[in-house]
PDB file of N, CA and C in Angstrom:
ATOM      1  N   UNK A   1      51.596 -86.419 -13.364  1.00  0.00           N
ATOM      2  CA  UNK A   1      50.254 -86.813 -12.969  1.00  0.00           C
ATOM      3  C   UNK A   1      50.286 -87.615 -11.665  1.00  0.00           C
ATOM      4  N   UNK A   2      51.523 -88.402 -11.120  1.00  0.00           N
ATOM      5  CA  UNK A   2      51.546 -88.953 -10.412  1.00  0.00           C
ATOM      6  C   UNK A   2      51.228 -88.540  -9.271  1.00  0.00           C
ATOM      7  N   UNK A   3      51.812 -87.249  -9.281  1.00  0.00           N
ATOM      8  CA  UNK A   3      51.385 -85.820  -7.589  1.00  0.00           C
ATOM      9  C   UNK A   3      50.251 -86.103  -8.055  1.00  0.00           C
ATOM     10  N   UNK A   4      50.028 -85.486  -8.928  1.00  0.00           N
ATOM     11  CA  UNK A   4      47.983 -84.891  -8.833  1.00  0.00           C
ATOM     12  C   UNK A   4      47.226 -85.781  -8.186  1.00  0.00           C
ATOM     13  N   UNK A   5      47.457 -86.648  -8.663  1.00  0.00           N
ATOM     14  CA  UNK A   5      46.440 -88.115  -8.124  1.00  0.00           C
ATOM     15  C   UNK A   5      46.496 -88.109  -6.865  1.00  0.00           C
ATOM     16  N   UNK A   6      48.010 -87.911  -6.098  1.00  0.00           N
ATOM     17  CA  UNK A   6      47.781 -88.546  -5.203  1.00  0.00           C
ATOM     18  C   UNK A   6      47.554 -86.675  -4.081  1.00  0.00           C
ATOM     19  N   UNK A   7      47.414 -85.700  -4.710  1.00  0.00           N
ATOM     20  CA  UNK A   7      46.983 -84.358  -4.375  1.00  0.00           C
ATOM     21  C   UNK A   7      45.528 -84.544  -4.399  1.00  0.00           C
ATOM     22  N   UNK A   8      44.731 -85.153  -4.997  1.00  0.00           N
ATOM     23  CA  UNK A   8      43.771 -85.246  -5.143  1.00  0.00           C
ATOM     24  C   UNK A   8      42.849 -86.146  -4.434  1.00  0.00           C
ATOM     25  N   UNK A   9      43.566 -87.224  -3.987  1.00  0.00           N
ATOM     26  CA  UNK A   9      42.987 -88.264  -2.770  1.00  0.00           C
ATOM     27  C   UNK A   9      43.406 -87.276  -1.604  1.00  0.00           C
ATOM     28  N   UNK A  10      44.566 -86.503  -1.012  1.00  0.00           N
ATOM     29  CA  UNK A  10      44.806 -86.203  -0.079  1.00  0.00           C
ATOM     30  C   UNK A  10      43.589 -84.899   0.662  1.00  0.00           C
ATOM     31  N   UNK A  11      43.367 -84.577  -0.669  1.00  0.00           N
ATOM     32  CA  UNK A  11      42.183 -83.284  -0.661  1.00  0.00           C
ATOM     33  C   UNK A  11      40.681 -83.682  -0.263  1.00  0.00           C
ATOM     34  N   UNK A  12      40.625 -84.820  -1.496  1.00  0.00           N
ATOM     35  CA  UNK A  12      39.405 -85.125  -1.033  1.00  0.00           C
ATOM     36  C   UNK A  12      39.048 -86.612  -0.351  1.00  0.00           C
ATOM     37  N   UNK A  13      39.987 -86.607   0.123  1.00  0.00           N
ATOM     38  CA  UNK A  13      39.977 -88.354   0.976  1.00  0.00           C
ATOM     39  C   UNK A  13      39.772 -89.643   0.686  1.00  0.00           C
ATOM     40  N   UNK A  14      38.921 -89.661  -0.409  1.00  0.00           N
ATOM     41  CA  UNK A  14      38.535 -90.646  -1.288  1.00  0.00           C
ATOM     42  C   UNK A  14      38.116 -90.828  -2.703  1.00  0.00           C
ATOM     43  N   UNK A  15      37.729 -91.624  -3.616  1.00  0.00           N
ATOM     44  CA  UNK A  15      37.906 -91.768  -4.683  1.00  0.00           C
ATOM     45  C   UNK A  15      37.812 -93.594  -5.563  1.00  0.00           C
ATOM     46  N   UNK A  16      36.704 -93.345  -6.185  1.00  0.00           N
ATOM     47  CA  UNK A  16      36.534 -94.669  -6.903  1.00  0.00           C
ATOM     48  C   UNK A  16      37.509 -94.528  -8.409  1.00  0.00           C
ATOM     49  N   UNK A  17      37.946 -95.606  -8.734  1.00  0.00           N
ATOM     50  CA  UNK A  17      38.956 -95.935 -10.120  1.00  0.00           C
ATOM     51  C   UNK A  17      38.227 -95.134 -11.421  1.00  0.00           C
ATOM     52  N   UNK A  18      37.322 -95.323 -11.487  1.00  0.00           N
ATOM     53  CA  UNK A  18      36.459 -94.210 -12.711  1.00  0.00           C
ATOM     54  C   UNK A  18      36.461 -93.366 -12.061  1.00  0.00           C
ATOM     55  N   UNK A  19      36.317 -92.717 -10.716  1.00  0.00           N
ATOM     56  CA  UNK A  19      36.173 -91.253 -10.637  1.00  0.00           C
ATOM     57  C   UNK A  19      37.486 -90.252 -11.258  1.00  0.00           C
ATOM     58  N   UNK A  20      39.021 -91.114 -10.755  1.00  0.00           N
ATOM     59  CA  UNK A  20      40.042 -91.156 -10.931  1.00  0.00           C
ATOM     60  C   UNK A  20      40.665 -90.879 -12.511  1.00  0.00           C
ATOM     61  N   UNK A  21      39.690 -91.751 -13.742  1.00  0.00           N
ATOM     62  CA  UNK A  21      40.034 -91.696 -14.576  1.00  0.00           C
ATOM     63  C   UNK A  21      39.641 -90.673 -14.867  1.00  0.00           C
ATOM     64  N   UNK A  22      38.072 -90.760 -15.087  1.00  0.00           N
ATOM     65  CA  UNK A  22      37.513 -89.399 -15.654  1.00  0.00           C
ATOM     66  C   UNK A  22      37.872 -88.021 -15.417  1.00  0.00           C
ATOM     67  N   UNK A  23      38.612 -88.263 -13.748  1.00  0.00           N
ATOM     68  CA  UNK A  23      39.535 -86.684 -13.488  1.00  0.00           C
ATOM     69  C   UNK A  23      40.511 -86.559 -14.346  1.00  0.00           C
ATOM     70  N   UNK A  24      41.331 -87.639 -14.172  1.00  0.00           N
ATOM     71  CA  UNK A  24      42.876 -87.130 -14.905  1.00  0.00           C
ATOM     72  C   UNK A  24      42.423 -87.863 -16.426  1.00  0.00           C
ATOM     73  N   UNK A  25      41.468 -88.069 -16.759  1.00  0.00           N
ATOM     74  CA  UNK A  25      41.159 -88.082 -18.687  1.00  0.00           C
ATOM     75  C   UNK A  25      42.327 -89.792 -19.020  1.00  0.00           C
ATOM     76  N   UNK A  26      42.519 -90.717 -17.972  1.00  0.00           N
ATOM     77  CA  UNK A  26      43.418 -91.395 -18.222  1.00  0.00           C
ATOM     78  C   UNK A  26      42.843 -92.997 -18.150  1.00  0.00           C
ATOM     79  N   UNK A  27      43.219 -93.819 -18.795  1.00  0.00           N
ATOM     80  CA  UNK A  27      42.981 -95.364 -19.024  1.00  0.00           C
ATOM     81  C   UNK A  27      42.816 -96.098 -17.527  1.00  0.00           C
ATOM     82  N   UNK A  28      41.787 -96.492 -16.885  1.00  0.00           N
ATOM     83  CA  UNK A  28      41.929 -96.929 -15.358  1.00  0.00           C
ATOM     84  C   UNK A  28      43.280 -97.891 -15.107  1.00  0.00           C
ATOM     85  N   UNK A  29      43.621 -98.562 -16.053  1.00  0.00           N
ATOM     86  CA  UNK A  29      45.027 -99.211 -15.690  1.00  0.00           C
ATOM     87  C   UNK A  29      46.095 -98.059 -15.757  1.00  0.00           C
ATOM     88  N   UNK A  30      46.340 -97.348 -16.068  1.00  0.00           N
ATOM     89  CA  UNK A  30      46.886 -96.703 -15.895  1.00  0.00           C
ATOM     90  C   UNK A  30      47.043 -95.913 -14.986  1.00  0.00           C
ATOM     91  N   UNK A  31      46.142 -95.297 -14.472  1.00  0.00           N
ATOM     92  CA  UNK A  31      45.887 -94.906 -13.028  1.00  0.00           C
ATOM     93  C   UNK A  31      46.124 -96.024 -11.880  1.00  0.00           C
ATOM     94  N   UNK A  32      45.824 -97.007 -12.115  1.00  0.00           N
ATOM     95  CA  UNK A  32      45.973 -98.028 -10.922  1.00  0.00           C
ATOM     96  C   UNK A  32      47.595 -98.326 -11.261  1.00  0.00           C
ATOM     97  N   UNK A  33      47.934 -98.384 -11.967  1.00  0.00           N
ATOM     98  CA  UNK A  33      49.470 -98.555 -11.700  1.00  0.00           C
ATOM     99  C   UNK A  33      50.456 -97.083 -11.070  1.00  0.00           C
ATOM    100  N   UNK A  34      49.669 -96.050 -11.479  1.00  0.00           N
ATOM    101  CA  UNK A  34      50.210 -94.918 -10.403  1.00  0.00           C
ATOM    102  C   UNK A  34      49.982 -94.575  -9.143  1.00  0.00           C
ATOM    103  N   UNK A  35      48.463 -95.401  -8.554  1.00  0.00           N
ATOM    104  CA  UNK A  35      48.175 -95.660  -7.037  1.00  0.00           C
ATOM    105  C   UNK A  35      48.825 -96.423  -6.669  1.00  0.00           C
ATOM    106  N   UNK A  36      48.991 -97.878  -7.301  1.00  0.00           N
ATOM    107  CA  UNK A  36      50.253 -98.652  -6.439  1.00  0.00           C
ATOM    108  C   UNK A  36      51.743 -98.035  -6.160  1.00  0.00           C
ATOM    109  N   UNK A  37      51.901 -97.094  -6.627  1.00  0.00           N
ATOM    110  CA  UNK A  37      53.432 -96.625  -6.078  1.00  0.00           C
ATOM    111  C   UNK A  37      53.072 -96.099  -4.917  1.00  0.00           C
ATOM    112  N   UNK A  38      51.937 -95.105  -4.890  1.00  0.00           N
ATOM    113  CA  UNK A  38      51.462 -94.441  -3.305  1.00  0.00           C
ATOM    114  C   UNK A  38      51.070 -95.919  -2.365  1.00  0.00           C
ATOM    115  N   UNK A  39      50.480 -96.917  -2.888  1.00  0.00           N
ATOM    116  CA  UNK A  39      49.932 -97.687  -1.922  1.00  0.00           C
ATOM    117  C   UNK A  39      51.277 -98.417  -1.472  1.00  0.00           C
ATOM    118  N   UNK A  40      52.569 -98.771  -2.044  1.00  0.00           N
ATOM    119  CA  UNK A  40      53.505 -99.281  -1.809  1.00  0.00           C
ATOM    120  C   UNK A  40      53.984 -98.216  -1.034  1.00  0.00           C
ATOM    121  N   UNK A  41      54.004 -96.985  -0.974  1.00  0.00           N
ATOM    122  CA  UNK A  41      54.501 -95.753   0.303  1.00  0.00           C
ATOM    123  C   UNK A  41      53.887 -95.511   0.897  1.00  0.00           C
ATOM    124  N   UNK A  42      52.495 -96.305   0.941  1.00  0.00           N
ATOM    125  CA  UNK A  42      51.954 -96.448   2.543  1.00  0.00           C
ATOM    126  C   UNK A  42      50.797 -95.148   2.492  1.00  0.00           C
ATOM    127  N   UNK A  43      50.968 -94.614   1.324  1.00  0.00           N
ATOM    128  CA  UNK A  43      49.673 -92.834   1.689  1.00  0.00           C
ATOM    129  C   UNK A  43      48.499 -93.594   1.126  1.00  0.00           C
ATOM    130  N   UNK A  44      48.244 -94.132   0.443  1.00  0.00           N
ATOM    131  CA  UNK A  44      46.752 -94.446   0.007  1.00  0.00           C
ATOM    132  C   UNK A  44      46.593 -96.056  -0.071  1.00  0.00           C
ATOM    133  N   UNK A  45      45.321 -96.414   0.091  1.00  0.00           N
ATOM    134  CA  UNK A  45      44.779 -97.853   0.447  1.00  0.00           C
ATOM    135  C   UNK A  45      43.654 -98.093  -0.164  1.00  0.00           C
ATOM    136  N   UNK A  46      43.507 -99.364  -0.539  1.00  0.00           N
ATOM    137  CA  UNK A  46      42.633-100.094  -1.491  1.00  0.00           C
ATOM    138  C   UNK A  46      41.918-100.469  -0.599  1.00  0.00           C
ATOM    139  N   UNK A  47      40.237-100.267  -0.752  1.00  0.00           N
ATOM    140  CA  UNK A  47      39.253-101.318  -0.404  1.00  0.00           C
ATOM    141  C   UNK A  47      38.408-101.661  -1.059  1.00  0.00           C
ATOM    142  N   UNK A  48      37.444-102.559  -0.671  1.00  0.00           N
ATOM    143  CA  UNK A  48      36.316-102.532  -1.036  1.00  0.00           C
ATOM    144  C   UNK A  48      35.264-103.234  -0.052  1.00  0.00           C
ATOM    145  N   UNK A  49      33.775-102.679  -0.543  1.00  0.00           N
ATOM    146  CA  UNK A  49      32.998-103.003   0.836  1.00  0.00           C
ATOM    147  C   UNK A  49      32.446-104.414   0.231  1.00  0.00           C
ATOM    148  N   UNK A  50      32.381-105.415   1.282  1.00  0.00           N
ATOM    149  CA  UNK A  50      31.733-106.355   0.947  1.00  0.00           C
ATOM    150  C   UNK A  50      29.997-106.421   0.039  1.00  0.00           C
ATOM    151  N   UNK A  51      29.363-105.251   0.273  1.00  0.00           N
ATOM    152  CA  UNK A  51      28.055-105.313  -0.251  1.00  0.00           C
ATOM    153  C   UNK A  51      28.145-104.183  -0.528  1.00  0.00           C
ATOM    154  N   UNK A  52      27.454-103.778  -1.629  1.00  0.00           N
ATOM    155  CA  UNK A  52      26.730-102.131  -1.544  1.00  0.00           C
ATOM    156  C   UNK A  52      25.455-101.905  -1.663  1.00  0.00           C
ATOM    157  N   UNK A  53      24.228-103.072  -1.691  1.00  0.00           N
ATOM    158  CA  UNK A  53      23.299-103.318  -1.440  1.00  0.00           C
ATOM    159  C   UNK A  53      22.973-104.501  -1.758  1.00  0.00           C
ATOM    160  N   UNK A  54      21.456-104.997  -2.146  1.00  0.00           N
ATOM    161  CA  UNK A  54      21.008-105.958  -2.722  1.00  0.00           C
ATOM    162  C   UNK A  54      20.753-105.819  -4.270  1.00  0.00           C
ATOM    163  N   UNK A  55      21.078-105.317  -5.059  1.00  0.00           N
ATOM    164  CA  UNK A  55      19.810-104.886  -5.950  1.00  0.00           C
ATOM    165  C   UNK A  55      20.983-106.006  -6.957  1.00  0.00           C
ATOM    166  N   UNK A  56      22.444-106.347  -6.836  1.00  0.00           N
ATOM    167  CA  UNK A  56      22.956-107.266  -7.448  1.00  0.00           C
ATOM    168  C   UNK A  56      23.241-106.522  -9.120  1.00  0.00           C
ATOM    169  N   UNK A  57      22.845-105.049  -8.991  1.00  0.00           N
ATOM    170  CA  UNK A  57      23.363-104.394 -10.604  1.00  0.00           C
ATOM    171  C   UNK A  57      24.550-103.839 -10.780  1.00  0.00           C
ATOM    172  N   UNK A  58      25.479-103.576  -9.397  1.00  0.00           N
ATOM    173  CA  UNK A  58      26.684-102.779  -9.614  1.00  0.00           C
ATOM    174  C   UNK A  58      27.901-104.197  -9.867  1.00  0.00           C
ATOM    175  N   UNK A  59      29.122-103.515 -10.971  1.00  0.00           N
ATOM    176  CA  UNK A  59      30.125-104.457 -10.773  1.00  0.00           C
ATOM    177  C   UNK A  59      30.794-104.133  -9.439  1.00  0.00           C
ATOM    178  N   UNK A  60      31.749-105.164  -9.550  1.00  0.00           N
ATOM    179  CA  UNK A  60      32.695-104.742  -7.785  1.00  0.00           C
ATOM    180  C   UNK A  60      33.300-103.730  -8.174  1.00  0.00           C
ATOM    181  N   UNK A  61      34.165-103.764  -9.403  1.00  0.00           N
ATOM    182  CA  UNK A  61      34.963-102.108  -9.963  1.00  0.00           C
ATOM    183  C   UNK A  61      34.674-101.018  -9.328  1.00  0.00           C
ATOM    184  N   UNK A  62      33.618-100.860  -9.618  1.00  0.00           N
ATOM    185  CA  UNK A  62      32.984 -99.356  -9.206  1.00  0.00           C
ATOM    186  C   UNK A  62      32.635 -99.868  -7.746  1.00  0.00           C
ATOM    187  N   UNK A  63      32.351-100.359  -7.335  1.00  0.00           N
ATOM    188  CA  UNK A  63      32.785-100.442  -5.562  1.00  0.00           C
ATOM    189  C   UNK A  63      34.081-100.179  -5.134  1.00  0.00           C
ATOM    190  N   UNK A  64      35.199-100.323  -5.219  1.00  0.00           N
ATOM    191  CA  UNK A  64      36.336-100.518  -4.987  1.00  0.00           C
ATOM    192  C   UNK A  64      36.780 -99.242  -5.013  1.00  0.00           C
ATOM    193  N   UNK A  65      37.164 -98.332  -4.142  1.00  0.00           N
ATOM    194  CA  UNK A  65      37.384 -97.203  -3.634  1.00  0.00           C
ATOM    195  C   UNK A  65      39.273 -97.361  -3.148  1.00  0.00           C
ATOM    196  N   UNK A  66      39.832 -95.689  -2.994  1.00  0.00           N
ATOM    197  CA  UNK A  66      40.782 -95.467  -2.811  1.00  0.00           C
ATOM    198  C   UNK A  66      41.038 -94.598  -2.390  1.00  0.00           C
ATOM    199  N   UNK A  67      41.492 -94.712  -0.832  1.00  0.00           N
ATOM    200  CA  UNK A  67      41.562 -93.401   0.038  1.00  0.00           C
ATOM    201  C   UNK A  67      43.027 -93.124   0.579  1.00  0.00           C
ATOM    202  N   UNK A  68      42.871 -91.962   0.848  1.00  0.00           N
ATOM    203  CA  UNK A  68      43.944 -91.476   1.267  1.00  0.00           C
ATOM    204  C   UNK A  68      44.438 -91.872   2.681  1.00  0.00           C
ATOM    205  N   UNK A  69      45.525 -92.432   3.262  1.00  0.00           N
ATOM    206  CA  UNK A  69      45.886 -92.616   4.735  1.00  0.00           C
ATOM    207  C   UNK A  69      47.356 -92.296   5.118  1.00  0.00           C
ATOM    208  N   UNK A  70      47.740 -91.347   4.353  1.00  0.00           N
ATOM    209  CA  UNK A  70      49.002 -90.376   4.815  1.00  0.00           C
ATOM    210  C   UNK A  70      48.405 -89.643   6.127  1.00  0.00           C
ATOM    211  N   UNK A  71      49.626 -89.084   6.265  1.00  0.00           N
ATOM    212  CA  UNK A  71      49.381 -87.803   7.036  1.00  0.00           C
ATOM    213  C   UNK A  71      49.605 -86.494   6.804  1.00  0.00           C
ATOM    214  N   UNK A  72      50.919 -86.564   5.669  1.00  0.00           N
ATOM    215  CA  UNK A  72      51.017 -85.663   4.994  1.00  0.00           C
ATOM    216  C   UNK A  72      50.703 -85.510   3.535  1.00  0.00           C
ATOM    217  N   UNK A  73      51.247 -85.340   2.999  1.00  0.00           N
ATOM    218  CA  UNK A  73      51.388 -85.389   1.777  1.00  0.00           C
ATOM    219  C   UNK A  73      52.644 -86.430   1.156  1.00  0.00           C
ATOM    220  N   UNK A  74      53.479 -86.777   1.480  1.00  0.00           N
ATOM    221  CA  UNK A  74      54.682 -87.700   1.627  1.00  0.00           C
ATOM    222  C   UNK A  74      55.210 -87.463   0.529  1.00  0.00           C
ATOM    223  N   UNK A  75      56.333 -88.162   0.112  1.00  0.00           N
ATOM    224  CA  UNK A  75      57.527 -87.968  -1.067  1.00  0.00           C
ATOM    225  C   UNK A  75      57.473 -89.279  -2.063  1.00  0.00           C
TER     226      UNK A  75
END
């Protein structure tokens, strides 16, 4: 699963932690401990935007996005 994930940011560039789970059917900690091996090899990166509006109903979680910044696909 570890490729897929990170086949799957490379494809589609980005990706929130629930989008992630609900793809690969997997526990969000669990997934976030298989992005940190890519984010420790430098292909994918954690952010998050300071606001995503006013309305004050979203958690930060679901803000917090994860994109791809390889160039290739890497090892």
């Amino acid at each position: 699963m570890l490729t897929d994930i990170r086949d799957f940011l490379h494809h589609n560039q980005q990706a929130t932690l629930e989008q992630l789970s609900l793809k690969f059917n997997s526990q969000p900690s669990a997934i976030e401990g298989m992005l940190q091996v890519w984010i420790r090899k430098g292909l994918i990166a954690k952010a998050t935007p300071d606001k995503c509006g006013d309305c004050c109903k979203c958690d930060s979680a679901s803000k917090t996005y994860y994109y791809w910044k390889g160039a290739g696909k890497g090892k």
